[in-house]
PDB file of N, CA and C in Angstrom:
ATOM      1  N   UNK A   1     193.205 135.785 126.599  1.00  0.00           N
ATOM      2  CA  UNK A   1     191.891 136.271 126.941  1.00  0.00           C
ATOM      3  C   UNK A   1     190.991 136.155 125.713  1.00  0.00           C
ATOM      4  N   UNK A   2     189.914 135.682 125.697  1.00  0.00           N
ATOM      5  CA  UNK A   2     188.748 135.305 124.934  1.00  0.00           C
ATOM      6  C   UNK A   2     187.855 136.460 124.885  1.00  0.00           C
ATOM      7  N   UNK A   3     187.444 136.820 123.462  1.00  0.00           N
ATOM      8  CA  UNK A   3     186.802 138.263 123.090  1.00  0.00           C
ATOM      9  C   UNK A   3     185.332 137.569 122.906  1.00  0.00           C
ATOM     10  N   UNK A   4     184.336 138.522 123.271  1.00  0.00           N
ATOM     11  CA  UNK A   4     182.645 137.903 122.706  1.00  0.00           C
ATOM     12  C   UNK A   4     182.969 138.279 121.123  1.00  0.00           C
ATOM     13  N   UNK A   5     181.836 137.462 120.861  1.00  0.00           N
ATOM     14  CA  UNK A   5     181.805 137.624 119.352  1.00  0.00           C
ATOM     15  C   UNK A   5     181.356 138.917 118.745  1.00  0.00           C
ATOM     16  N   UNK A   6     181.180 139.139 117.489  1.00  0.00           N
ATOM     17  CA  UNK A   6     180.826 140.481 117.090  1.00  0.00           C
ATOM     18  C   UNK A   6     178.862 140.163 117.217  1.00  0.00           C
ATOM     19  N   UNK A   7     178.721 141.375 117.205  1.00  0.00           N
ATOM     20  CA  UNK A   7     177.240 141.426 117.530  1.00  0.00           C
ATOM     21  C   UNK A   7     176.312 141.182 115.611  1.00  0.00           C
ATOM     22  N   UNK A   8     175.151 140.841 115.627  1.00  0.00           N
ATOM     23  CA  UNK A   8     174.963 140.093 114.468  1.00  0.00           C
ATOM     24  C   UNK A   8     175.048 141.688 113.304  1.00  0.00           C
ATOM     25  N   UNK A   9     174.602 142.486 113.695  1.00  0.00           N
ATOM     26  CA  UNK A   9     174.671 143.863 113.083  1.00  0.00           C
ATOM     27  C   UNK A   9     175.815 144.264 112.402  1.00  0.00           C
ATOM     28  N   UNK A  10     177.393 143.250 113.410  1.00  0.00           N
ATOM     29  CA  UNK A  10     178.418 143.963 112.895  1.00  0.00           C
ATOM     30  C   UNK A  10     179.537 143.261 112.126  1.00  0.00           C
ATOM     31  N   UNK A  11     178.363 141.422 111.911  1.00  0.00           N
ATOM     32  CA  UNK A  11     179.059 140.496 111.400  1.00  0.00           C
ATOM     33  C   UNK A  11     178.416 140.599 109.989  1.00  0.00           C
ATOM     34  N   UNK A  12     177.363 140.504 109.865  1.00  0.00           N
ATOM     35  CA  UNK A  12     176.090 140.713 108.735  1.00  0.00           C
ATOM     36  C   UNK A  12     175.169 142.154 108.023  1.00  0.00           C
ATOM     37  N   UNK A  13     176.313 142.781 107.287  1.00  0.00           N
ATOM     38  CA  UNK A  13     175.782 144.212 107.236  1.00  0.00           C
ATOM     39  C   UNK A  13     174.213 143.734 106.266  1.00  0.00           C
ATOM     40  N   UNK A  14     174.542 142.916 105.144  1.00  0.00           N
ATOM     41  CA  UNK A  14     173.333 142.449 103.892  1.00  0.00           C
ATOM     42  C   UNK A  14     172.874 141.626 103.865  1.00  0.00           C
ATOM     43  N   UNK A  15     171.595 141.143 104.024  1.00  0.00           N
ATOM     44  CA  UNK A  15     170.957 139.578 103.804  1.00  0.00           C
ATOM     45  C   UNK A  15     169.979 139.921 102.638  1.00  0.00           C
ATOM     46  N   UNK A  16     170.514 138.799 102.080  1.00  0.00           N
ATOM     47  CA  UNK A  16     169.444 138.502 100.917  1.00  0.00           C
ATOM     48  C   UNK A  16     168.217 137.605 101.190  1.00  0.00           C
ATOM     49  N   UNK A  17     166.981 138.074 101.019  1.00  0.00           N
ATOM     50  CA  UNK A  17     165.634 137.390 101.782  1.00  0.00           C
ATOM     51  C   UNK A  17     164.535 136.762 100.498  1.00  0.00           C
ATOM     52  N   UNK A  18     163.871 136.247 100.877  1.00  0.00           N
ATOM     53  CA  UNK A  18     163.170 135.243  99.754  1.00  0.00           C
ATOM     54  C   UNK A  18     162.300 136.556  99.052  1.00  0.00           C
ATOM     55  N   UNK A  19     161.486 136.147  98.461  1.00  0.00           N
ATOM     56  CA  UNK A  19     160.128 136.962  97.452  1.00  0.00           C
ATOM     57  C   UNK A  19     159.624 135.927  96.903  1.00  0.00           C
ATOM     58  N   UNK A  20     158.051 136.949  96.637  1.00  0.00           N
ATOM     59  CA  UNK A  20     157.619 136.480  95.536  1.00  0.00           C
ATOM     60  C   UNK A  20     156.896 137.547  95.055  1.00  0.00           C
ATOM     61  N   UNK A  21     156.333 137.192  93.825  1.00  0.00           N
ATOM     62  CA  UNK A  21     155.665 138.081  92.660  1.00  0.00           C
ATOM     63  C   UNK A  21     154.646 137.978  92.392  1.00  0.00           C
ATOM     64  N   UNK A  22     153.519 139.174  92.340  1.00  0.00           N
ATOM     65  CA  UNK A  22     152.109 139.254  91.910  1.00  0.00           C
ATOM     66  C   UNK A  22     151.778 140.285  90.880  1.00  0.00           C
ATOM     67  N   UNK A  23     151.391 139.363  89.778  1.00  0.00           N
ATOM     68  CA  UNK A  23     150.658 137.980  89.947  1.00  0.00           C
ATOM     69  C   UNK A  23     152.233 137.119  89.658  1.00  0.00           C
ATOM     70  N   UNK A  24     151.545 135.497  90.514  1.00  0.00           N
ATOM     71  CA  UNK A  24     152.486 135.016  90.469  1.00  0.00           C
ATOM     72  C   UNK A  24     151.716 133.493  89.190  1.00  0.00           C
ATOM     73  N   UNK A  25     152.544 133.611  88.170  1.00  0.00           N
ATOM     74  CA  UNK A  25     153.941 133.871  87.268  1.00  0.00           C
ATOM     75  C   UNK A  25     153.526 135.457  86.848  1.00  0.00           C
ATOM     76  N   UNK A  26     154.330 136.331  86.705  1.00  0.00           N
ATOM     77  CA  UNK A  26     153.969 137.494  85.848  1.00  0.00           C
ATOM     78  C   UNK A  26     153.410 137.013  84.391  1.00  0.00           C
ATOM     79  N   UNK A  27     152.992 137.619  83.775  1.00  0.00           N
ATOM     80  CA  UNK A  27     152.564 137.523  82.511  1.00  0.00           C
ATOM     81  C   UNK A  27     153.619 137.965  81.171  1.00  0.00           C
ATOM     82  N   UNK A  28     153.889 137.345  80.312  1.00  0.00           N
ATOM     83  CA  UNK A  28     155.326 137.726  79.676  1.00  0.00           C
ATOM     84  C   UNK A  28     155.371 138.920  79.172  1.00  0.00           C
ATOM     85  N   UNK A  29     154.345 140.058  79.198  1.00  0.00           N
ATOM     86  CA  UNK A  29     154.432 141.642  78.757  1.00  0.00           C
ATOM     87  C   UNK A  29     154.839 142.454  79.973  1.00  0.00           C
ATOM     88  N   UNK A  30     155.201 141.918  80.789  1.00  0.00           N
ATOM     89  CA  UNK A  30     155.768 142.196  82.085  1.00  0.00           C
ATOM     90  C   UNK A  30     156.678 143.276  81.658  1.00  0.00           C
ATOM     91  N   UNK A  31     157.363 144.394  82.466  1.00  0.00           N
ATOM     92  CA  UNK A  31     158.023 145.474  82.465  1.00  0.00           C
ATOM     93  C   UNK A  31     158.609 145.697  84.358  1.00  0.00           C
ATOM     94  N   UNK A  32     157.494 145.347  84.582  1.00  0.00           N
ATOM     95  CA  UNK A  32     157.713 145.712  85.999  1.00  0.00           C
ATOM     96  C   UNK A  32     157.240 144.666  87.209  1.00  0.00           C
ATOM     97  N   UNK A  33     158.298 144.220  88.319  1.00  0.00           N
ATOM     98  CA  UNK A  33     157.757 143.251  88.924  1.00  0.00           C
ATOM     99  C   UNK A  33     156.822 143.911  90.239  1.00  0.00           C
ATOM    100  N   UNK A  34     156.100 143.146  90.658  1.00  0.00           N
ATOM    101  CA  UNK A  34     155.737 143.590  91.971  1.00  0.00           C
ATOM    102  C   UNK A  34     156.179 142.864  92.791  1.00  0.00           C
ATOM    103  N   UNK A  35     157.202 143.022  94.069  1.00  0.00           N
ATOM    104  CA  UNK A  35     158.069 142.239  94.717  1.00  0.00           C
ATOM    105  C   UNK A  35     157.845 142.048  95.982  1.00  0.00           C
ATOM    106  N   UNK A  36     157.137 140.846  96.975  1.00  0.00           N
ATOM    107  CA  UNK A  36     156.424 140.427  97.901  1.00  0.00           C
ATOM    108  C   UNK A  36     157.756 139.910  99.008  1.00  0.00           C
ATOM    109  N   UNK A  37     157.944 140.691 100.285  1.00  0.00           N
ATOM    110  CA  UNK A  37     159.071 140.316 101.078  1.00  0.00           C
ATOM    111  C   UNK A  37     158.840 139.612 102.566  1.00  0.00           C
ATOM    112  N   UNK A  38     159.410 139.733 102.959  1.00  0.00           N
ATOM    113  CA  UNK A  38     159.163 139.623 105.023  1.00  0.00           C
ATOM    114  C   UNK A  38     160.278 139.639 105.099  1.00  0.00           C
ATOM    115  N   UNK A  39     161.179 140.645 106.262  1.00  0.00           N
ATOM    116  CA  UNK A  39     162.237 140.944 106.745  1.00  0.00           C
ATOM    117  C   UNK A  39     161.979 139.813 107.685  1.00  0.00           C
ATOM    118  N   UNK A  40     163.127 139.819 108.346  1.00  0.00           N
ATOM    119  CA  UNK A  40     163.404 138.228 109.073  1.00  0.00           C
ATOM    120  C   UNK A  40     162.995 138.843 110.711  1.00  0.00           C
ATOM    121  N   UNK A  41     163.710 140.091 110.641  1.00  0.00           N
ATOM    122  CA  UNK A  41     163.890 141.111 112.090  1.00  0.00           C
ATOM    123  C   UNK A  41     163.455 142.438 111.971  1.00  0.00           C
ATOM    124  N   UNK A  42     163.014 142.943 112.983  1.00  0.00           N
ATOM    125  CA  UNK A  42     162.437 144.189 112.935  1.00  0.00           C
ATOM    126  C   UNK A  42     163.872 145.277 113.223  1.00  0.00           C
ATOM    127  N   UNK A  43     165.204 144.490 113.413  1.00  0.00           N
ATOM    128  CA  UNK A  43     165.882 145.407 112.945  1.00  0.00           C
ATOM    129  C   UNK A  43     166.465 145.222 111.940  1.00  0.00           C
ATOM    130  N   UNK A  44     165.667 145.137 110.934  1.00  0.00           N
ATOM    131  CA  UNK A  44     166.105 145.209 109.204  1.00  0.00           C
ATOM    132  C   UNK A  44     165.165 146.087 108.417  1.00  0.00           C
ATOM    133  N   UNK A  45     165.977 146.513 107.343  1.00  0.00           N
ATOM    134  CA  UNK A  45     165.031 147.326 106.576  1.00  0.00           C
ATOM    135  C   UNK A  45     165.452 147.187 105.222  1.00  0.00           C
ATOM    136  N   UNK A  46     164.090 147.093 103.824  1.00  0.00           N
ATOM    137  CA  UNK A  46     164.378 146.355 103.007  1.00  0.00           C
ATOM    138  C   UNK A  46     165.683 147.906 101.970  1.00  0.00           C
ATOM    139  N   UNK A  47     166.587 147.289 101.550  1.00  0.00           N
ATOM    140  CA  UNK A  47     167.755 147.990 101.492  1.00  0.00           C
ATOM    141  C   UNK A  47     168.052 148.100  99.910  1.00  0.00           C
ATOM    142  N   UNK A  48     167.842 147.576  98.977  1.00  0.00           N
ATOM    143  CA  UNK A  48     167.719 147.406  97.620  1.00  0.00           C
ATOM    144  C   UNK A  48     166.758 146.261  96.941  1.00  0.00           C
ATOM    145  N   UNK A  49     166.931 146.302  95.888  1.00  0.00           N
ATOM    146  CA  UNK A  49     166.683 144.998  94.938  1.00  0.00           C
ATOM    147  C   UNK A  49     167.526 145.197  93.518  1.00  0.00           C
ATOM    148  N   UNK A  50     167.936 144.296  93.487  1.00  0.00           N
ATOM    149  CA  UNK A  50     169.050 143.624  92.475  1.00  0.00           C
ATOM    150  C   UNK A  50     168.930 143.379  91.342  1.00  0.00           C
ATOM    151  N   UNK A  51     168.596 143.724  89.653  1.00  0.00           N
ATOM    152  CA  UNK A  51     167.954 143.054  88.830  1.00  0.00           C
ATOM    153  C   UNK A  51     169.060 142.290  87.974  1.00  0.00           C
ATOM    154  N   UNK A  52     169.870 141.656  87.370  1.00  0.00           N
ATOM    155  CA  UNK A  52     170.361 140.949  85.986  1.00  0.00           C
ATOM    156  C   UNK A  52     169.579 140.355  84.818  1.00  0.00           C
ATOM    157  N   UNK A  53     169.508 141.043  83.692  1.00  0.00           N
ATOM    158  CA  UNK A  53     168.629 140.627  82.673  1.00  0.00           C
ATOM    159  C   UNK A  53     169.732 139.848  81.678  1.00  0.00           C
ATOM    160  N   UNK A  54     169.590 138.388  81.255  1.00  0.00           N
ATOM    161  CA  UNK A  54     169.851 138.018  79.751  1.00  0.00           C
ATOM    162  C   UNK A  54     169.014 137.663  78.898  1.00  0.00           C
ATOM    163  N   UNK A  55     169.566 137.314  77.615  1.00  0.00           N
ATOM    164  CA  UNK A  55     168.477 136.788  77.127  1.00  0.00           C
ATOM    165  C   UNK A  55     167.618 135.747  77.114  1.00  0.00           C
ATOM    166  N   UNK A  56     167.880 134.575  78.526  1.00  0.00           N
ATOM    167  CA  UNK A  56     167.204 133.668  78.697  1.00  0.00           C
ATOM    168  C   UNK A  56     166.395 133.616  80.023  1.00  0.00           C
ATOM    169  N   UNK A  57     167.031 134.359  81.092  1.00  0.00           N
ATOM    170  CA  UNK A  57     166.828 134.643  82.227  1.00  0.00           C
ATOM    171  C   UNK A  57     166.839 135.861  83.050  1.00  0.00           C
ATOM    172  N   UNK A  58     166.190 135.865  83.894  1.00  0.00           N
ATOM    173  CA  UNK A  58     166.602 137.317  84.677  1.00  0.00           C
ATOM    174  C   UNK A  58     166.538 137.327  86.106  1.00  0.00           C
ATOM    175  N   UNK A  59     167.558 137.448  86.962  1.00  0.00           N
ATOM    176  CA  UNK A  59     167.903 137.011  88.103  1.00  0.00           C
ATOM    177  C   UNK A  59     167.031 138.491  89.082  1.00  0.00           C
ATOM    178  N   UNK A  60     167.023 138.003  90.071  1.00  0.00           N
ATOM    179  CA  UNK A  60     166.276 139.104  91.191  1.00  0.00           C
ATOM    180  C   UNK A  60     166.984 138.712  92.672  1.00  0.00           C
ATOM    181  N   UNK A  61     167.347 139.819  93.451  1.00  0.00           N
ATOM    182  CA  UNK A  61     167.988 139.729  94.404  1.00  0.00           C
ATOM    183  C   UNK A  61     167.315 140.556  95.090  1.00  0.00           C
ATOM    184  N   UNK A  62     166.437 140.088  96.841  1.00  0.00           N
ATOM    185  CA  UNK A  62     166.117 141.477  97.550  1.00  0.00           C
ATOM    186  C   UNK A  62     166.730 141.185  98.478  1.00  0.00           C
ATOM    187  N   UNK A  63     167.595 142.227  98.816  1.00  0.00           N
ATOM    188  CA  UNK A  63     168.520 142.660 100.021  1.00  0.00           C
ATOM    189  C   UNK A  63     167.872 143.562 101.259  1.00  0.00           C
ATOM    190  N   UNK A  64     168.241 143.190 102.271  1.00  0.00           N
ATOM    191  CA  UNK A  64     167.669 144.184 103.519  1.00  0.00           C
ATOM    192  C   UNK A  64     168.682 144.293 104.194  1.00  0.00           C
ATOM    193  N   UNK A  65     169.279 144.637 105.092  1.00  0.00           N
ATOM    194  CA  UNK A  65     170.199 145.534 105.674  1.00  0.00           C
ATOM    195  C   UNK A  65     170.250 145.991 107.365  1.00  0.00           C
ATOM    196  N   UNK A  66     170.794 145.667 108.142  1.00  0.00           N
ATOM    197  CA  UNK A  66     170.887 145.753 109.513  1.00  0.00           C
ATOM    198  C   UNK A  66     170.566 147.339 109.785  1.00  0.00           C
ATOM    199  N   UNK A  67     169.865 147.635 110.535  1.00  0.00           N
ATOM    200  CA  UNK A  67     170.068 149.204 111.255  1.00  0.00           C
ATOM    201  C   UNK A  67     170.436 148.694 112.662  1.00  0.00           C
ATOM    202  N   UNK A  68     171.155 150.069 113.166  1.00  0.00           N
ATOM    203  CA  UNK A  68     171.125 149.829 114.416  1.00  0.00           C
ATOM    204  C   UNK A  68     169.778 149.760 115.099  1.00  0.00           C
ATOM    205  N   UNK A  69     169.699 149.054 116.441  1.00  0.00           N
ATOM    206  CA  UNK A  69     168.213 149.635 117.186  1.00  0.00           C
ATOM    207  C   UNK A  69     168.751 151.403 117.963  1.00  0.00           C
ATOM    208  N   UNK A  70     167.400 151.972 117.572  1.00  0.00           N
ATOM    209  CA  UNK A  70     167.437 153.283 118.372  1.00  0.00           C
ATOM    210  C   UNK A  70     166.949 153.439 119.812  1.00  0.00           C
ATOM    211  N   UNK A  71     167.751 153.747 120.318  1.00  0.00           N
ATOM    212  CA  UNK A  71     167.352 153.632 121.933  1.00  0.00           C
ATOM    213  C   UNK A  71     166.819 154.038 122.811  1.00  0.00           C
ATOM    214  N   UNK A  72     165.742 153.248 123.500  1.00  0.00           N
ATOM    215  CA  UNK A  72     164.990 153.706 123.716  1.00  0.00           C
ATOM    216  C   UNK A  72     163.620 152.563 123.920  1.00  0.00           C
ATOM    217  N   UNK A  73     163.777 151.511 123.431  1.00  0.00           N
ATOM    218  CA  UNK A  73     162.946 150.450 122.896  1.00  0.00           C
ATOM    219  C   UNK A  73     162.713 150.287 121.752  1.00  0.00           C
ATOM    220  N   UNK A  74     161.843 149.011 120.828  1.00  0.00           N
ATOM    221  CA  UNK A  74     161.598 148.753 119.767  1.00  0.00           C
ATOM    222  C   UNK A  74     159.747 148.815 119.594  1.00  0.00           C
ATOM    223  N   UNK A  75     159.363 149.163 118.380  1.00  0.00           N
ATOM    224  CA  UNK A  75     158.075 149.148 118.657  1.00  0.00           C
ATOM    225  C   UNK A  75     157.246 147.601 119.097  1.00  0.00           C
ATOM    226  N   UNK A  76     156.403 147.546 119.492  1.00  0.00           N
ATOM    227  CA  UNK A  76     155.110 146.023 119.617  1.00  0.00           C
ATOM    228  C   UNK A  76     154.655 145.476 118.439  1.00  0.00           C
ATOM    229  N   UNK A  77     155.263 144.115 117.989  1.00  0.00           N
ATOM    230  CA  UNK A  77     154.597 143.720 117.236  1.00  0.00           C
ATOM    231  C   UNK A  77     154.800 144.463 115.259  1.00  0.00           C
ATOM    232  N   UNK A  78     156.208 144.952 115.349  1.00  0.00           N
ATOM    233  CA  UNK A  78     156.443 145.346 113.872  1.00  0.00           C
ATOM    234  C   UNK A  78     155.732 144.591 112.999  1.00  0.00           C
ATOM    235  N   UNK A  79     155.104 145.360 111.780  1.00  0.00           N
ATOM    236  CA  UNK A  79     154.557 144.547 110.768  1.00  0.00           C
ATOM    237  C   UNK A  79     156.441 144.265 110.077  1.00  0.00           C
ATOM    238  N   UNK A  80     156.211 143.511 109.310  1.00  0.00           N
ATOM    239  CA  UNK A  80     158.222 143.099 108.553  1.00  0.00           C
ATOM    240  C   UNK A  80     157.672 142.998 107.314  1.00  0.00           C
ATOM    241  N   UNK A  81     156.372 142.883 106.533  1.00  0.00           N
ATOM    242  CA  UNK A  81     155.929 142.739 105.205  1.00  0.00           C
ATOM    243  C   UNK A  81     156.271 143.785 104.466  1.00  0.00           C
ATOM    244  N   UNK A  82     157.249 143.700 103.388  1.00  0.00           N
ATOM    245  CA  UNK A  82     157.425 144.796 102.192  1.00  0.00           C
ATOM    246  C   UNK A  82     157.025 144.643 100.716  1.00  0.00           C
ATOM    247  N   UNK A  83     156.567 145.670 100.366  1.00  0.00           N
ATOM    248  CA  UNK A  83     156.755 145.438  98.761  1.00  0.00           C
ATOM    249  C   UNK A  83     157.634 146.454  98.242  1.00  0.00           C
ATOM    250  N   UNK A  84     158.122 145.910  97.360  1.00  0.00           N
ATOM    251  CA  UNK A  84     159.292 146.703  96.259  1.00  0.00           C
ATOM    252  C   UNK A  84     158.960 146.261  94.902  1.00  0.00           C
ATOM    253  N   UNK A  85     159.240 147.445  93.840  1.00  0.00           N
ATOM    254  CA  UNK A  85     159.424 147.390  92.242  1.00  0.00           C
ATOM    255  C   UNK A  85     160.456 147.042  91.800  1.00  0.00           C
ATOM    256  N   UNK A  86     160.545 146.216  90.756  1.00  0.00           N
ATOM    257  CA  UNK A  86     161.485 145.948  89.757  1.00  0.00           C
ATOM    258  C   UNK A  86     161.419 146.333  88.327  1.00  0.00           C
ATOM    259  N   UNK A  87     161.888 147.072  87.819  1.00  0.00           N
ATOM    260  CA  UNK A  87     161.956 147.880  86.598  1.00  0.00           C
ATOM    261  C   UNK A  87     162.869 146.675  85.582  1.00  0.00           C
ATOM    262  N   UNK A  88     162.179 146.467  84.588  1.00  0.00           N
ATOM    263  CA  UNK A  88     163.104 145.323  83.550  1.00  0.00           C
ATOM    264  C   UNK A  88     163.467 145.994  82.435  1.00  0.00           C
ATOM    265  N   UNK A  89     164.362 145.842  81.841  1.00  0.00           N
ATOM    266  CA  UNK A  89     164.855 147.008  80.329  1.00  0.00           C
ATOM    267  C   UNK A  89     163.939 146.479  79.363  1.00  0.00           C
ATOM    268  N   UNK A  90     163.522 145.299  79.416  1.00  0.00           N
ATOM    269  CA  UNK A  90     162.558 144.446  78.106  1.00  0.00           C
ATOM    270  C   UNK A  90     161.210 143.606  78.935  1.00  0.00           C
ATOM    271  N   UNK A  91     160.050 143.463  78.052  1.00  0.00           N
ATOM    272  CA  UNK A  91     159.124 142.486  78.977  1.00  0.00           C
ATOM    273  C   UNK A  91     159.599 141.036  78.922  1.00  0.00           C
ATOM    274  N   UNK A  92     159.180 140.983  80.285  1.00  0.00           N
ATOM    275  CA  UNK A  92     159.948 139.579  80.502  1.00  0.00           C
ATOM    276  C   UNK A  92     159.879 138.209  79.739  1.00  0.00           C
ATOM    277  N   UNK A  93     158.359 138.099  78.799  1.00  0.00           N
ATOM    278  CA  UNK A  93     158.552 137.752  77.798  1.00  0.00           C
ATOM    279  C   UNK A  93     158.730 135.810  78.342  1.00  0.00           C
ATOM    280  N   UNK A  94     159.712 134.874  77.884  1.00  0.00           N
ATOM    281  CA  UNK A  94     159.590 133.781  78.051  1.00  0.00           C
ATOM    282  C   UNK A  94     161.292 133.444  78.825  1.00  0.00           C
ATOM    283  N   UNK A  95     161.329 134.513  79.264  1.00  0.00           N
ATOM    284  CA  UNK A  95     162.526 134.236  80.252  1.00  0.00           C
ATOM    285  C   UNK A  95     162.386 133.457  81.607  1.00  0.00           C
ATOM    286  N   UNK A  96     163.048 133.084  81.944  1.00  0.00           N
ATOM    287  CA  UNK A  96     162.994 132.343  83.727  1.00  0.00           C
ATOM    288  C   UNK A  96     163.167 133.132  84.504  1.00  0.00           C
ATOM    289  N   UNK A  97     162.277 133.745  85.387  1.00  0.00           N
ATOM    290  CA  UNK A  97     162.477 134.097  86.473  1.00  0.00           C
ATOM    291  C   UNK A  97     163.258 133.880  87.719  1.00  0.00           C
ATOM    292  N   UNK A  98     164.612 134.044  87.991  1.00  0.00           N
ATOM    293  CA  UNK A  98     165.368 133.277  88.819  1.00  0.00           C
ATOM    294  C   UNK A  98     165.559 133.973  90.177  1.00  0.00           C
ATOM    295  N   UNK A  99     165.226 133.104  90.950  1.00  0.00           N
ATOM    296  CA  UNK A  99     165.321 134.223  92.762  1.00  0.00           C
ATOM    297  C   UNK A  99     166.685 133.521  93.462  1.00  0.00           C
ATOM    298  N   UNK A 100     167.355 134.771  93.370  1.00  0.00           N
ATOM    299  CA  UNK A 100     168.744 134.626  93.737  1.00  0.00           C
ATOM    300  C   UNK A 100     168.502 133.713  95.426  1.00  0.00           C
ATOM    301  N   UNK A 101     169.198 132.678  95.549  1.00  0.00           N
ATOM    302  CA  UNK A 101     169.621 132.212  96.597  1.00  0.00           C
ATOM    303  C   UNK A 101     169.659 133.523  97.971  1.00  0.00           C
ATOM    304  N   UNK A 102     168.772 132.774  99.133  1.00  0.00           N
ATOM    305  CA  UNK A 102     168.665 133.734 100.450  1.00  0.00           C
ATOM    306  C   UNK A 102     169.431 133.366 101.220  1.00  0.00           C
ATOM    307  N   UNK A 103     169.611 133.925 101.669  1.00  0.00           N
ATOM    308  CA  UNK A 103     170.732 133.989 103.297  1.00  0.00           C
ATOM    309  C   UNK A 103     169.892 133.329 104.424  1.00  0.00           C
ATOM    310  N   UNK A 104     170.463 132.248 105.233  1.00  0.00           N
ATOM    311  CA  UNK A 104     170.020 131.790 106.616  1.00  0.00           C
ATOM    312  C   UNK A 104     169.309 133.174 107.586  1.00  0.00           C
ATOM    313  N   UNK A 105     168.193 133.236 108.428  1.00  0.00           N
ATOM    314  CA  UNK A 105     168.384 134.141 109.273  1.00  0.00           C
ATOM    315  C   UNK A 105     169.391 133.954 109.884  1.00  0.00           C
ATOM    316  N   UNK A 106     170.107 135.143 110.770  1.00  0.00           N
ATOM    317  CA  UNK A 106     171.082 134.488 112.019  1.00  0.00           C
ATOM    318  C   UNK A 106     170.143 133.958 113.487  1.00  0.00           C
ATOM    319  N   UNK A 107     170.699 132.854 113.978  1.00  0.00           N
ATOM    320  CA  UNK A 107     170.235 132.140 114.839  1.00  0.00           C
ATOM    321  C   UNK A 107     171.230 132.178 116.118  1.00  0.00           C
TER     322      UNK A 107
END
């Protein structure tokens, strides 16, 4: 006997989703990013952000995160646009800004 598959909620707890930054390039006295998103689905919600600092680069990861839907219906027309902060230990200075590789939506 053949099982359905798992539902996308219960295959995909974390997706990592694109960004960008304003102003975009930051300016190298940078401390703090301002972090520009779009969730893929209105049942996602943005769930962290990721920082790694070296001394040549500094990686950024924004993660969003499955909720269940609450039942009952979903609202009309969700806005999915987020912004999030990134706090850096040093200004970013003449480092590379690196945006961690995103996850496919599921299709």
């Amino acid at each position: 006997m053949e099982t359905a598959a798992p539902a996308v909620a219960e295959r995909a707890r974390f997706l990592s989703i694109p960004w960008s930054t304003h102003p975009d390039p930051p300016p190298p006295e940078t401390t703090e990013l301002q972090l520009h998103c779009t969730l893929t689905s209105p049942a996602m919600e943005l769930a962290r952000v990721d920082v790694r600092e070296t001394a040549s680069q500094v990686f950024v990861t924004v993660l969003a995160r499955w909720r269940p839907q609450a039942p009952g219906g979903s609202p009309s027309e969700p806005d999915l646009k987020r912004t999030a902060t990134a706090a850096l230990n040093a200004p970013l200075g003449d480092r590379a800004l690196v945006h961690a590789p995103h996850d496919d939506a599921p299709r």
